[in-house]
C-alpha atoms as a PDB file:
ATOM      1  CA  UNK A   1     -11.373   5.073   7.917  1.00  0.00           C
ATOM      2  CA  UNK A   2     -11.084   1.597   7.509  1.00  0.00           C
ATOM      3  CA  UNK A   3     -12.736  -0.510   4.435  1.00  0.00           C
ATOM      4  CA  UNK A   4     -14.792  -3.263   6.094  1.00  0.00           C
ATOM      5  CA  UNK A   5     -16.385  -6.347   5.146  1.00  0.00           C
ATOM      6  CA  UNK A   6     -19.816  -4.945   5.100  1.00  0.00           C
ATOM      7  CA  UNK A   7     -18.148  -2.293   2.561  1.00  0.00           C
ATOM      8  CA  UNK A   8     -16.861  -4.716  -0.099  1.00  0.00           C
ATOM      9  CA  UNK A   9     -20.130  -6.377   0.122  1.00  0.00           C
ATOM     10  CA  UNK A  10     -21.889  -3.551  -0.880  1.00  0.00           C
ATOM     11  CA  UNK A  11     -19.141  -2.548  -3.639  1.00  0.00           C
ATOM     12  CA  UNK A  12     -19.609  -6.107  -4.822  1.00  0.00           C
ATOM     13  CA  UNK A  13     -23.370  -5.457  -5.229  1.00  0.00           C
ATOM     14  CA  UNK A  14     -23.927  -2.503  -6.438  1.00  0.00           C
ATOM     15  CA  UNK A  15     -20.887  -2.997  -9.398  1.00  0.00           C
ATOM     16  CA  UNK A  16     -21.778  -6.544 -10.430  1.00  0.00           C
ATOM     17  CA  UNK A  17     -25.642  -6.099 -10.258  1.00  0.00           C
ATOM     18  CA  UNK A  18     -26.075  -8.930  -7.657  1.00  0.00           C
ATOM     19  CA  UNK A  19     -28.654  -8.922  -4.837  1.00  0.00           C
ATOM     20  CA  UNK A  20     -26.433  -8.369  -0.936  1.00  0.00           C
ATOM     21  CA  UNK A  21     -26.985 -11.938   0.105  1.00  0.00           C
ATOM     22  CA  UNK A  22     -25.171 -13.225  -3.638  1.00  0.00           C
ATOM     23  CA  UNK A  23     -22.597 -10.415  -2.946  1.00  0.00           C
ATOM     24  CA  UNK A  24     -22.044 -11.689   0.612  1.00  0.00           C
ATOM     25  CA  UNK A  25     -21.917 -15.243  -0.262  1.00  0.00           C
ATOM     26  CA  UNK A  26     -18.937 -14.227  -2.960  1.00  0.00           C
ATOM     27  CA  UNK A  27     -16.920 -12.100  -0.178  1.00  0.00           C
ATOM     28  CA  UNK A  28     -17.160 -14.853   2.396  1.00  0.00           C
ATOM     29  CA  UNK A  29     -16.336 -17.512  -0.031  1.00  0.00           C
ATOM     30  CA  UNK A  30     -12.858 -15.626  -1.219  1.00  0.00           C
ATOM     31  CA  UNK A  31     -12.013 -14.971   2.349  1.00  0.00           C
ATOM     32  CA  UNK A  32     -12.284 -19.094   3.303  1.00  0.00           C
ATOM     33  CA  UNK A  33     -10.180 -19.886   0.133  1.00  0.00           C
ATOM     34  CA  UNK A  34      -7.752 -17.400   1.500  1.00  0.00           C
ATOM     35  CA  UNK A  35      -8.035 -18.536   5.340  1.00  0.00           C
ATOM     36  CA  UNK A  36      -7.803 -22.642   3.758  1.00  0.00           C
ATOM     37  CA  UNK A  37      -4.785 -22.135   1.688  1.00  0.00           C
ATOM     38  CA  UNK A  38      -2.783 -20.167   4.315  1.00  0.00           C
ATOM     39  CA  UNK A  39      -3.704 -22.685   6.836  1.00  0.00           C
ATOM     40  CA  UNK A  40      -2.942 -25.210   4.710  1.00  0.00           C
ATOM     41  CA  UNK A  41       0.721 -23.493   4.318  1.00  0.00           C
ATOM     42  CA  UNK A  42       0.659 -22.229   1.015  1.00  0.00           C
ATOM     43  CA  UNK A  43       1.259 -19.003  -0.152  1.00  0.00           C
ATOM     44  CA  UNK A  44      -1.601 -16.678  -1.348  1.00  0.00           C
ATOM     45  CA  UNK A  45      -0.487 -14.089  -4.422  1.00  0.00           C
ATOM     46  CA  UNK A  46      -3.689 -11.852  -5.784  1.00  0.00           C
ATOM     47  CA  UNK A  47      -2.046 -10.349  -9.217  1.00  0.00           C
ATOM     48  CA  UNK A  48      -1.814  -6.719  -9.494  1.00  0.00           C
ATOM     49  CA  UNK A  49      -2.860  -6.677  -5.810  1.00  0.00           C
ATOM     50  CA  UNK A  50      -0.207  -8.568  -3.706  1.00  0.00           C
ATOM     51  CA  UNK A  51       1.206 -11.827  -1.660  1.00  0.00           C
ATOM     52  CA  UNK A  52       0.132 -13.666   1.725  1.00  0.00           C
ATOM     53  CA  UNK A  53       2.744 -15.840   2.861  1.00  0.00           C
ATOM     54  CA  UNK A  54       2.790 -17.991   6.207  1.00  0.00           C
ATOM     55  CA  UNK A  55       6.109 -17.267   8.072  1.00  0.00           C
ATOM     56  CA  UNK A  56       7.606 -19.190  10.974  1.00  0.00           C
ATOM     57  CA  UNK A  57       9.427 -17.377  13.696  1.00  0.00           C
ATOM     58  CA  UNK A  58      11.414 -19.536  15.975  1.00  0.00           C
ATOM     59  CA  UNK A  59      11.224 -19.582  20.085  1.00  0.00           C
ATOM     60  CA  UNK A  60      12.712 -16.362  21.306  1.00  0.00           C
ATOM     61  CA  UNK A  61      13.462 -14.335  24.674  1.00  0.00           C
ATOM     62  CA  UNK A  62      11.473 -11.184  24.696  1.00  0.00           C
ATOM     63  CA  UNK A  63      10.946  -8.740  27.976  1.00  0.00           C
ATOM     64  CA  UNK A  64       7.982  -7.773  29.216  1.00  0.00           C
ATOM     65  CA  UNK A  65       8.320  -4.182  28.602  1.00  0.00           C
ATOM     66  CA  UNK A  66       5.673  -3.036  31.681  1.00  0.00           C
ATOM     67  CA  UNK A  67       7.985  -4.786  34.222  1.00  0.00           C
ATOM     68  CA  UNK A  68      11.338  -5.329  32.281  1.00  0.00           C
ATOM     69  CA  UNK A  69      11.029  -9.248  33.592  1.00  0.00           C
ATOM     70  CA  UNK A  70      12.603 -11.513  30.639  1.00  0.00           C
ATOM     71  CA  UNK A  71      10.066 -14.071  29.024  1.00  0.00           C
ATOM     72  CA  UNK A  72      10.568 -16.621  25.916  1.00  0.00           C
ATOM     73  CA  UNK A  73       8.241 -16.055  23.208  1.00  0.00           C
ATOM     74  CA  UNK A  74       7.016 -19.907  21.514  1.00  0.00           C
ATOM     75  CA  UNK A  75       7.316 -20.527  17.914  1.00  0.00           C
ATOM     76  CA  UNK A  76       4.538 -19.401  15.773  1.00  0.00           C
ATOM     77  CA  UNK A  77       3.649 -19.256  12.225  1.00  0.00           C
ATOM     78  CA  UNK A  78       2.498 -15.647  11.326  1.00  0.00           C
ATOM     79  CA  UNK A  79       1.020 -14.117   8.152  1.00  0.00           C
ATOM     80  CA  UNK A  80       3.069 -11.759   6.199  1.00  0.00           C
ATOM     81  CA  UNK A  81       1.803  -9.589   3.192  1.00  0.00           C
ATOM     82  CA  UNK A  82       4.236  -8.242   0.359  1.00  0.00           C
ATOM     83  CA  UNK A  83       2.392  -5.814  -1.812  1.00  0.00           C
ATOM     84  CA  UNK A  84       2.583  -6.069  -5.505  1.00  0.00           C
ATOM     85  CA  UNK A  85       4.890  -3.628  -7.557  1.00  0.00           C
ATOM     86  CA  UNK A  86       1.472  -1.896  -9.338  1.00  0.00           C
ATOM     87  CA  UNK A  87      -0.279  -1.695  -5.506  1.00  0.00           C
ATOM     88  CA  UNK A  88       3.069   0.451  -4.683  1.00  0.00           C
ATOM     89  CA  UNK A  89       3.471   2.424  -7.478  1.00  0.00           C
ATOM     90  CA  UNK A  90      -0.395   3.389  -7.042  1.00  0.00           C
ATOM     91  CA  UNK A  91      -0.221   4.071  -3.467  1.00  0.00           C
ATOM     92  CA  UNK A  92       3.061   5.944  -3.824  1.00  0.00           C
ATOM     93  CA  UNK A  93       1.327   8.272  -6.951  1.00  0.00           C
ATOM     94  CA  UNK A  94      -1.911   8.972  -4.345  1.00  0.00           C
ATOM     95  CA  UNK A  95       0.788  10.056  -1.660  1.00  0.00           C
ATOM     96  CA  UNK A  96       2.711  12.216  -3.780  1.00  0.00           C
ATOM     97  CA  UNK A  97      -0.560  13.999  -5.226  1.00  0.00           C
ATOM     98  CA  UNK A  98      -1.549  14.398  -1.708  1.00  0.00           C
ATOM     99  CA  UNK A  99       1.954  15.660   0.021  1.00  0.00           C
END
């Protein structure tokens, strides 16, 4: 199951005390500071949490792998995330409790 929007606004509510529209208003507002800075090109780190970095990957030759035919893939600029050491270390103690 995937955490939504809709979820953190209600997790934002319910643990700060603030009405859905003031909790809303907080998630959307952290998400455009996040969208503005990587679009602006600069990298994104959220302590304890992790990094968002903008990455550029040069024009390539791919294949289209439905008909085999060769294709160049454009430059882009992508998104990358690189969790923090304490994220790790916190999803690697859930998976070991669990497996």
């Amino acid at each position: 199951m995937a955490v939504t929007r809709q979820d953190l606004v209600r997790t934002v509510s319910m643990k700060a005390g603030l009405s859905t529209s003031e909790a809303k208003q907080i998630v959307e507002l952290m998400f455009s500071q996040v969208t503005a800075a990587l679009e602006a090109g600069e990298d994104v780190k959220l302590s304890t949490f992790g990094s968002f970095q903008i990455r550029h990957s040069p024009k390539r030759m791919g294949r289209n792998p439905k008909t085999g035919d060769s294709a160049v893939i454009s430059a882009r600029r992508r998104v990358t995330f690189k969790p923090s050491k304490l994220l790790l270390e916190r999803v690697d103690g859930l998976t070991r409790k669990d497996g």
